[in-house]
Protein backbone atom coordinates (compact mmCIF):
# COMPACT_ATOMS: atom_id res chain seq x y z
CA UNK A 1 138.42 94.84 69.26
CA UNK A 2 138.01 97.80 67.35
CA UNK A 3 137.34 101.54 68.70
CA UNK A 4 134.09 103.61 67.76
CA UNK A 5 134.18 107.33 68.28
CA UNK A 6 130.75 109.01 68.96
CA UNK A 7 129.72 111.00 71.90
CA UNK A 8 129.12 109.95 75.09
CA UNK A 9 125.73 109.11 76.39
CA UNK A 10 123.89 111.20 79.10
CA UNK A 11 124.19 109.61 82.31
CA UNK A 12 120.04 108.49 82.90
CA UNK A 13 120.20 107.23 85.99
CA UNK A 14 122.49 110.74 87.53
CA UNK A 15 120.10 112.75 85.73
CA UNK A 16 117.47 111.20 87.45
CA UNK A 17 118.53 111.76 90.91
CA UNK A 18 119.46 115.19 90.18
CA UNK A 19 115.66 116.04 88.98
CA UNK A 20 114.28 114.03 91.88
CA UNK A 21 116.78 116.00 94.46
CA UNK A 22 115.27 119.33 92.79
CA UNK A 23 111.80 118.32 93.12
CA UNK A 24 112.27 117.88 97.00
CA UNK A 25 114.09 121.08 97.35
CA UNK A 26 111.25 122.49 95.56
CA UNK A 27 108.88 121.44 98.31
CA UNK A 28 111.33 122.06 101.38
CA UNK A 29 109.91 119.60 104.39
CA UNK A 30 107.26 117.72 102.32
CA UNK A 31 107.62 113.93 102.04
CA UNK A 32 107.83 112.00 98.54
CA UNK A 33 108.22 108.14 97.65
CA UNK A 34 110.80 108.65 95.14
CA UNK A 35 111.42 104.79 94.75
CA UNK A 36 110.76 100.73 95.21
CA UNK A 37 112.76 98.15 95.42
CA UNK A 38 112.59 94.06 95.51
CA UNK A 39 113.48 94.19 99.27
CA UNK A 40 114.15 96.30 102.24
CA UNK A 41 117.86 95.55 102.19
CA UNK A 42 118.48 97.82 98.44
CA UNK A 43 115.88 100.58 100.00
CA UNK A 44 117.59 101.49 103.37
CA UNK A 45 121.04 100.97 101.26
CA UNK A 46 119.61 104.11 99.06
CA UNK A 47 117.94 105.78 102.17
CA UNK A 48 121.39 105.90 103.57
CA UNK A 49 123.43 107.04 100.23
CA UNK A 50 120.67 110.22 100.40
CA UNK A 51 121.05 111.04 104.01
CA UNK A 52 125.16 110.76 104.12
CA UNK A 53 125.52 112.48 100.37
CA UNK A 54 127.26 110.00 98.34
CA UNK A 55 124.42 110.41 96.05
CA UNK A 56 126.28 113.69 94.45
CA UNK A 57 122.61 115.21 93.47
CA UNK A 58 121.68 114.39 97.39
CA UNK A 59 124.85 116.87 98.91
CA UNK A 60 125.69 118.08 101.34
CA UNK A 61 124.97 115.50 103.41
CA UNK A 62 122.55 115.87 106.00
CA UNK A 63 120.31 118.33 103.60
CA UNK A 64 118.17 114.98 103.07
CA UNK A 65 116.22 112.78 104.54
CA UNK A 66 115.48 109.64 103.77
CA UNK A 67 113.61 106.57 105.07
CA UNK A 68 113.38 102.61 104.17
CA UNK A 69 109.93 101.31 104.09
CA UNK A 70 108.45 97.52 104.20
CA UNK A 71 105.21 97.30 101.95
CA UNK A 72 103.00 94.49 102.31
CA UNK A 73 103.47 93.17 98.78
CA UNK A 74 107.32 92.29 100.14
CA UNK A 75 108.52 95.53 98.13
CA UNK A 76 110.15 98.14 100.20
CA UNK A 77 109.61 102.24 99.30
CA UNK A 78 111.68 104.90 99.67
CA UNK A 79 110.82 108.12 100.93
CA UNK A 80 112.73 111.29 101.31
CA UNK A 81 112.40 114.93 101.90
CA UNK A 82 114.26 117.95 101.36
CA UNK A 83 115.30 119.71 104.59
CA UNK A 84 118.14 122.04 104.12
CA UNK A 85 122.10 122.10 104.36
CA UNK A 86 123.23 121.01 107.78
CA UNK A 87 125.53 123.40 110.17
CA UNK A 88 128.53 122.24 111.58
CA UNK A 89 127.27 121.60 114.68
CA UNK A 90 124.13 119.19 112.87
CA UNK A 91 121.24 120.55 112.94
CA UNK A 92 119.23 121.95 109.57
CA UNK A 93 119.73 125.32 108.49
């Protein structure tokens, strides 16, 4: 084991969702397929890190939505939309 000092790379895959979360704010209520996956299962598991924010480029939670769905070719897309922070009581803003 030995150590190598050098600077740390840029996170792609964060810097991704963060451009992708300020493309849909940029178009406030308009739907975009923003990914595939291999099966429906990964999709609605992503759909569901948008919508509750644990995605941190997808916060607050509830500003997002996002749906999980089937294409014939067995892949599944993912579509979300931009549609503003959330009030306490749950509705958009």
């Amino acid at each position: 084991m030995h150590a190598h000092f050098d600077t740390l790379p840029a996170p792609r895959r964060s810097e991704e969702a963060f451009n992708t979360a300020d493309a849909l704010r940029a178009r406030r209520g308009d739907w975009a397929h923003i990914d595939t996956h291999d099966n429906v299962n990964r999709a609605s598991n992503q759909s569901h890190r948008i919508r509750r924010g644990k995605l941190v480029a997808f916060r607050p939670a509830g500003a997002f939505e996002a749906k999980a769905i089937s294409a014939k070719d067995g892949t599944a897309e993912v579509w979300a939309r931009y549609i503003g922070p959330s009030t306490k009581s749950g509705t958009p803003a």
